[in-house]
Each structure stands twice: as structure tokens, then as C-alpha cells.
Protein backbone atom coordinates (compact mmCIF):
# COMPACT_ATOMS: atom_id res chain seq x y z
CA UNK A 1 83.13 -104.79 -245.84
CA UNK A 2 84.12 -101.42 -245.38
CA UNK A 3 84.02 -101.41 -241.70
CA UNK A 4 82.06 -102.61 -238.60
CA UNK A 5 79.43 -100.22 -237.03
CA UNK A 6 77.93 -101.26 -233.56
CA UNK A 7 76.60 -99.72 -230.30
CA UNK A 8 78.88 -98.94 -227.56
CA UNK A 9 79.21 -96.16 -225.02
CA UNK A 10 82.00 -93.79 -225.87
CA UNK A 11 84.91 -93.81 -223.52
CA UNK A 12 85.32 -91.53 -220.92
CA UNK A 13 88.71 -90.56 -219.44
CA UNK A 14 88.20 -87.86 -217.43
CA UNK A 15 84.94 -87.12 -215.00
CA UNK A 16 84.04 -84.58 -212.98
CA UNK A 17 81.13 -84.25 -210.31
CA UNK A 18 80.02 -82.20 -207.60
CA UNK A 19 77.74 -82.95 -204.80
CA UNK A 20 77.30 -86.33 -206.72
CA UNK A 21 76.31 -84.34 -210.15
CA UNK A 22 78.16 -84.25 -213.58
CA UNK A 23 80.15 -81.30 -213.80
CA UNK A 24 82.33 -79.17 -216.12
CA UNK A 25 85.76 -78.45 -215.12
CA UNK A 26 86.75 -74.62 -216.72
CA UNK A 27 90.60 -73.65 -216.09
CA UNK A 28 91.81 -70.12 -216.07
CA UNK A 29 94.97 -69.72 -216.61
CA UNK A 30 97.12 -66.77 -215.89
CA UNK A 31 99.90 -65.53 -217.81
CA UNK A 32 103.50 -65.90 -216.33
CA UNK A 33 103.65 -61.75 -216.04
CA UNK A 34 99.70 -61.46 -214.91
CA UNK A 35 98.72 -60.20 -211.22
CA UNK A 36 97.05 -63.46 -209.82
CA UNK A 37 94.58 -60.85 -207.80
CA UNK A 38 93.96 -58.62 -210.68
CA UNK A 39 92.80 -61.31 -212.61
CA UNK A 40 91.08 -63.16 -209.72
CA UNK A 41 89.25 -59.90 -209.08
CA UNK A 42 88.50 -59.42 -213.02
CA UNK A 43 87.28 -63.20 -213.25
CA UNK A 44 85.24 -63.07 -210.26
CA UNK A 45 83.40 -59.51 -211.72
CA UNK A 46 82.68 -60.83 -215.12
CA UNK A 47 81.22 -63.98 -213.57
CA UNK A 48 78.83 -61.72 -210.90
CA UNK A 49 77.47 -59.96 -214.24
CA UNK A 50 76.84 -62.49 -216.64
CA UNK A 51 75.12 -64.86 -213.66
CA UNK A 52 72.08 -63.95 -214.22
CA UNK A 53 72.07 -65.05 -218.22
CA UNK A 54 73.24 -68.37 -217.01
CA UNK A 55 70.61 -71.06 -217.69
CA UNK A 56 68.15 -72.20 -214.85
CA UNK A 57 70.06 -74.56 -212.79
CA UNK A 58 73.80 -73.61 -213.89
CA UNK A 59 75.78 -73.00 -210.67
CA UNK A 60 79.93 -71.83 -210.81
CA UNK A 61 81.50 -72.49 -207.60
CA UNK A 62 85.36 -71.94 -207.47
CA UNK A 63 87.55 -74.91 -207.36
CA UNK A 64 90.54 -73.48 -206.66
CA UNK A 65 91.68 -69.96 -206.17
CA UNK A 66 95.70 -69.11 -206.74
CA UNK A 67 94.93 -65.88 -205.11
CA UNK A 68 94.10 -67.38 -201.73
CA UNK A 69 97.70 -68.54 -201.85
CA UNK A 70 99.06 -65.04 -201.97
CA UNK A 71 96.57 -63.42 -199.60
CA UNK A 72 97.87 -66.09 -196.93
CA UNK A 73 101.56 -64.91 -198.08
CA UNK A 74 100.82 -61.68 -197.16
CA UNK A 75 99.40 -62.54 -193.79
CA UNK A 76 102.56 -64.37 -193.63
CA UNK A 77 104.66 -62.05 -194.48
CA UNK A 78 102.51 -59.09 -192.09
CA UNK A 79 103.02 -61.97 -188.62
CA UNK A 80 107.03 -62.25 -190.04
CA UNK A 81 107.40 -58.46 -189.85
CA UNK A 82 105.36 -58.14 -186.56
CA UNK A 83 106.86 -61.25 -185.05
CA UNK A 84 110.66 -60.10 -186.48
CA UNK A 85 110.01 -56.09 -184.81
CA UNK A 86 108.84 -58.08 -181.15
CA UNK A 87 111.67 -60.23 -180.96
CA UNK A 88 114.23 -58.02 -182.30
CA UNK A 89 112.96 -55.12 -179.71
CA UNK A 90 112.96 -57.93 -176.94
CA UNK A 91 116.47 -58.76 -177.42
CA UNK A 92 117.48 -54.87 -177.81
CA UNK A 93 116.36 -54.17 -174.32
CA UNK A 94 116.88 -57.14 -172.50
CA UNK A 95 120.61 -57.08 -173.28
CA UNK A 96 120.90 -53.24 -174.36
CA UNK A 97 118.59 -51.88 -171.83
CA UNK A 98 117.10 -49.38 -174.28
CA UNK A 99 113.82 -48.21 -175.66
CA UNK A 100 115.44 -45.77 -178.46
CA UNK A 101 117.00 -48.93 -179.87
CA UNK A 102 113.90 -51.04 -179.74
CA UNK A 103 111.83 -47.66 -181.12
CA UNK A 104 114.94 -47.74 -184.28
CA UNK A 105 114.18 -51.05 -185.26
CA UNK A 106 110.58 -50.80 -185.21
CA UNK A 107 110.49 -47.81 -187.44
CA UNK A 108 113.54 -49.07 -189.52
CA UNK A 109 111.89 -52.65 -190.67
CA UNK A 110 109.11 -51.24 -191.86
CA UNK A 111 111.17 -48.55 -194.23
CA UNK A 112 113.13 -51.55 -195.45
CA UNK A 113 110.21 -53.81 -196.19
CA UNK A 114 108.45 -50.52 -197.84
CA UNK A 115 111.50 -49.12 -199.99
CA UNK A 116 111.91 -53.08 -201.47
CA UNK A 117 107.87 -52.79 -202.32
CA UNK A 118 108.37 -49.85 -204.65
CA UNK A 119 110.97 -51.34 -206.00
CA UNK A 120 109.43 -53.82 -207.08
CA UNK A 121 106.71 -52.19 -208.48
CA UNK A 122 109.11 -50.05 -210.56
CA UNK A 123 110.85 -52.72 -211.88
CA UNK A 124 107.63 -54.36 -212.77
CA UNK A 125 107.31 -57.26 -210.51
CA UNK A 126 104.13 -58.19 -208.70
CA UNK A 127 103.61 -58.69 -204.91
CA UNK A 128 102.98 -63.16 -205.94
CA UNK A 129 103.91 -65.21 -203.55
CA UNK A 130 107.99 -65.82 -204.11
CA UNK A 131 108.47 -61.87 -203.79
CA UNK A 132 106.17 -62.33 -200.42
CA UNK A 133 108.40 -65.20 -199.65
CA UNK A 134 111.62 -63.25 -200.39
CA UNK A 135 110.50 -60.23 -198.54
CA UNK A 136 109.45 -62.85 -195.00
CA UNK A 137 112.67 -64.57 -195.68
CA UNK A 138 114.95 -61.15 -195.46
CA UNK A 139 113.34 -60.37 -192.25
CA UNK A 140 115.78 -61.98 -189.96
CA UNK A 141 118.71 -60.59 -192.08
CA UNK A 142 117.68 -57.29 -192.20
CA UNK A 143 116.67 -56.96 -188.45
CA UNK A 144 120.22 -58.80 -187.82
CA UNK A 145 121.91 -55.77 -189.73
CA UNK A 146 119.95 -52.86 -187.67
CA UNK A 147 120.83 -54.60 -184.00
CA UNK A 148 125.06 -55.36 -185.14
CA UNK A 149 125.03 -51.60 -185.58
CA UNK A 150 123.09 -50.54 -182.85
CA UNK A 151 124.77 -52.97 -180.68
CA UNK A 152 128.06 -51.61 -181.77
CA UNK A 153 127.19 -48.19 -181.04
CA UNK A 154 126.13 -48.98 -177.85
CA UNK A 155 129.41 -50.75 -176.81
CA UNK A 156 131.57 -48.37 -178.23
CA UNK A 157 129.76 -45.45 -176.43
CA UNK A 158 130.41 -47.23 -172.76
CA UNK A 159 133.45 -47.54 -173.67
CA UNK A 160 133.76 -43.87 -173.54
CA UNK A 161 136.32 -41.58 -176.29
CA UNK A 162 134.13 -42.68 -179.49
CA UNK A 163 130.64 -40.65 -180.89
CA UNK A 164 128.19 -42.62 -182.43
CA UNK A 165 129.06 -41.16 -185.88
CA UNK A 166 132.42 -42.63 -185.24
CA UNK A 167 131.41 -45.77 -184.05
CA UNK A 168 129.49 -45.96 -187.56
CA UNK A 169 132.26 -45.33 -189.36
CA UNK A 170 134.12 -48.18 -188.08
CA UNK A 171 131.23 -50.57 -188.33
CA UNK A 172 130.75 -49.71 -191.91
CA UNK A 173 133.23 -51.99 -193.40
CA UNK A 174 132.57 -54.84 -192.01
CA UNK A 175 128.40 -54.62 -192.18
CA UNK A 176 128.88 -53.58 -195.86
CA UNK A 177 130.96 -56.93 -196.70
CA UNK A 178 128.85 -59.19 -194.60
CA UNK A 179 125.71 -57.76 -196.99
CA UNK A 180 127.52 -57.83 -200.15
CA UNK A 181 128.35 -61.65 -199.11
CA UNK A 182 124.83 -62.46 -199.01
CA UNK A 183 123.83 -60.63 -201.43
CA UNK A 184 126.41 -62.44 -204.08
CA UNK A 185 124.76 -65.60 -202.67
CA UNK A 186 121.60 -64.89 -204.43
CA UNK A 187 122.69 -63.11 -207.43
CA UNK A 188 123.15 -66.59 -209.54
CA UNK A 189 119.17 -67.16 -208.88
CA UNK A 190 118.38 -64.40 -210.82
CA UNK A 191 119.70 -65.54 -214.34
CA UNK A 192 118.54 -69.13 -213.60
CA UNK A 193 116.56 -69.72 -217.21
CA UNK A 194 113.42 -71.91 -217.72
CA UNK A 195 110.32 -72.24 -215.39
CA UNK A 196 113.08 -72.84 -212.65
CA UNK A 197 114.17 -69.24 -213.09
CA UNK A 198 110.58 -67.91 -213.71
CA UNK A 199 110.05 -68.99 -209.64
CA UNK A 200 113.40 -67.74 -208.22
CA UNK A 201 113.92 -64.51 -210.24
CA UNK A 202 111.79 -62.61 -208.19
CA UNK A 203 112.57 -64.07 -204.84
CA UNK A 204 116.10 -63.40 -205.80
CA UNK A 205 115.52 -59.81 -206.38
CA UNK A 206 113.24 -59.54 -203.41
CA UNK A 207 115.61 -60.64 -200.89
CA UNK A 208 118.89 -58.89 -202.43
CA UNK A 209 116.69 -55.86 -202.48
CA UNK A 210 115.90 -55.94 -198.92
CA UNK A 211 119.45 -56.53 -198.25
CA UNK A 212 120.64 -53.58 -200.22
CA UNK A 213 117.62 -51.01 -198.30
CA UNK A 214 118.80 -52.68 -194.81
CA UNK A 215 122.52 -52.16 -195.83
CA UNK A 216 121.75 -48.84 -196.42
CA UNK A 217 119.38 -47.70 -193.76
CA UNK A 218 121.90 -49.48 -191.02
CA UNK A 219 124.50 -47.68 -192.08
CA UNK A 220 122.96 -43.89 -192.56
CA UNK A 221 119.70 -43.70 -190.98
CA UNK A 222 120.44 -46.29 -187.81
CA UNK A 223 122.89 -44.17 -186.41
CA UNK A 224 121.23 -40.68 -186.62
CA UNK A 225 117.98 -42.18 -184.92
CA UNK A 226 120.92 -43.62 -182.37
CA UNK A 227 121.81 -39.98 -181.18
């Protein structure tokens, strides 16, 4: 005997179903540089033009969509910077007792936010949802940069025998270590190898980004819209 044949029903180790029906499970998956939209978008085309070749009865309903996950980052990110501009104007003129300030930092977030977009569109890098992350988590930090300076300003000018240029000036050093600080606290992240430094590459270089922009418009632009 070479061998022994008999009936039997062939295992089955995975099963899928929906609405009580057998199903086919079909995974899409993105490469580690692709634009989870883009290719949401693309997918979602393709499947709207070849529907109607489908056989009678063939439905595709999405299981799970990555790019809802950045869509709700970006929300997230849009109620951070709204949120971030209210508070941070709130606390300007309950304690500072002016509008100019509050008008600086709602004109200056934004910039920051912007400039750290582009640049990370020009070095490549997609808005996924750790650069989304990065950019909600350097709110506080970059709002707490604009109201030090402005705050300083303002003390220094009821003092009396300082201009606001001045008052800059002496604010510089100590704004531009406190950034470089934080800044040096995320630089390890982004050399971090592996899938580990796949995820915290770009929310490294998203938030020391943002730092950089709000080090920079603090210390130049903060003070002229102070005058």
C-alpha cells in the first residue's frame, strides 16, 4: 500500500463572513513611503470603475480604512491649533490686558504650523498621522515660546527705559537655549533604525521643525508685530 485515500472535509483555518455569508478577505497594503490618502483615493477609483464588471451578486464593502485614521488626525490636529490660539489669547489678555498680543499669537501659530507643512513636503514626508501627531504635540511649545516673549516685552516696557527691540535682544538668549534644549531631546528619535524608527522619524522631524519655525518667528517676527 502506497497510501490511504478517504473522504474528509479539508481543514479550514481561517473564515470570514459578512452579514452571516462566506466572504473573501482582500488586504491592501501600502508601502512604508506611500500617501495612505493617495492610495485610498486611487483604490477607491479603480474599484467605482471596474464595479460594474463584477459578477451578479459580488458586493466590496471596506473593512477597514487607514485613511480614516489620518483624516481624524487632522481634525485633531485643526481643534489642537484652534483650542491652543483660544487659550493662549485667553491667558494673553487676562493677565496682559492686550488684544495686539492675543491678535500676535493668533496670526503667529498658524505661520509656524504652515512653514513646518512645507517643510515637510520638501523633504518628502507625508502629512500620516505621526507628522499630524508631531505637529498637535508642538502646539503647546510653540504657543509657550510666542507668550515668554511677548510677556517679556510687555514687562520690560512698564518698566519704562527699554524698547521692545531691546527687550528682544535680551530675551533672545535664553528662548534660543530653552528651544535648542528641546529640540536635542528629540534629535536621537530621528536615527532610531527598524520599524521603531520608521514611526518616530517623522514625528521627530515634525516637532523639532515646529520648534525651529517658533524659535524663529518668536524671536524676529513676535516683536515687530509687538510695536
Amino acid at each position: 500500500d502506497v497510501a490511504e485515500i478517504r473522504l474528509a472535509t479539508a481543514q479550514e483555518w481561517t473564515r470570514v463572513t459578512a452579514d452571516g455569508k462566506s466572504a473573501v478577505l482582500v488586504n491592501i497594503r501600502q508601502a512604508p513611503d506611500a500617501n495612505s490618502l493617495a492610495l485610498t483615493d486611487t483604490v477607491k477609483a479603480i474599484l467605482a470603475r471596474e464595479a460594474p464588471r463584477f459578477p451578479p451578486g459580488v458586493v466590496i464593502t471596506p473593512y477597514y480604512d487607514q485613511s480614516d485614521l489620518v483624516r481624524s488626525a487632522a481634525s485633531s490636529v485643526r481643534d489642537a491649533i484652534l483650542i491652543g490660539t483660544l487659550l493662549a489669547g485667553l491667558v494673553l489678555y487676562v493677565f496682559l490686558r492686550s488684544l495686539r498680543f492675543v491678535l500676535v499669537v493668533a496670526i503667529l501659530l498658524p505661520a509656524v504650523l504652515a512653514s513646518t507643512a512645507l517643510l515637510l513636503m520638501a523633504l518628502g514626508l507625508s502629512l500620516n498621522i505621526m507628522t499630524l501627531g508631531g505637529m498637535a504635540a508642538a502646539v503647546g511649545l510653540v504657543v509657550d515660546d510666542i507668550v515668554v516673549m511677548l510677556e517679556y516685552i510687555t514687562r520690560k516696557l512698564s518698566d519704562g527705559g527699554a524698547t521692545v527691540l531691546e527687550a528682544a535682544s535680551e530675551m533672545a538668549r535664553p528662548l534660543l537655549g530653552s528651544s535648542l534644549a528641546t529640540i536635542i531631546v528629540f534629535t536621537p528619535l530621528a536615527f532610531l533604525s527598524g520599524v521603531t524608527g520608521g514611526f518616530f522619524k517623522a514625528l521627530a522631524i515634525t516637532m523639532a521643525a515646529a520648534l525651529v519655525f517658533s524659535m524663529v518667528y518668536a524671536l524676529t517676527v513676535a516683536p515687530l508685530l509687538a510695536l
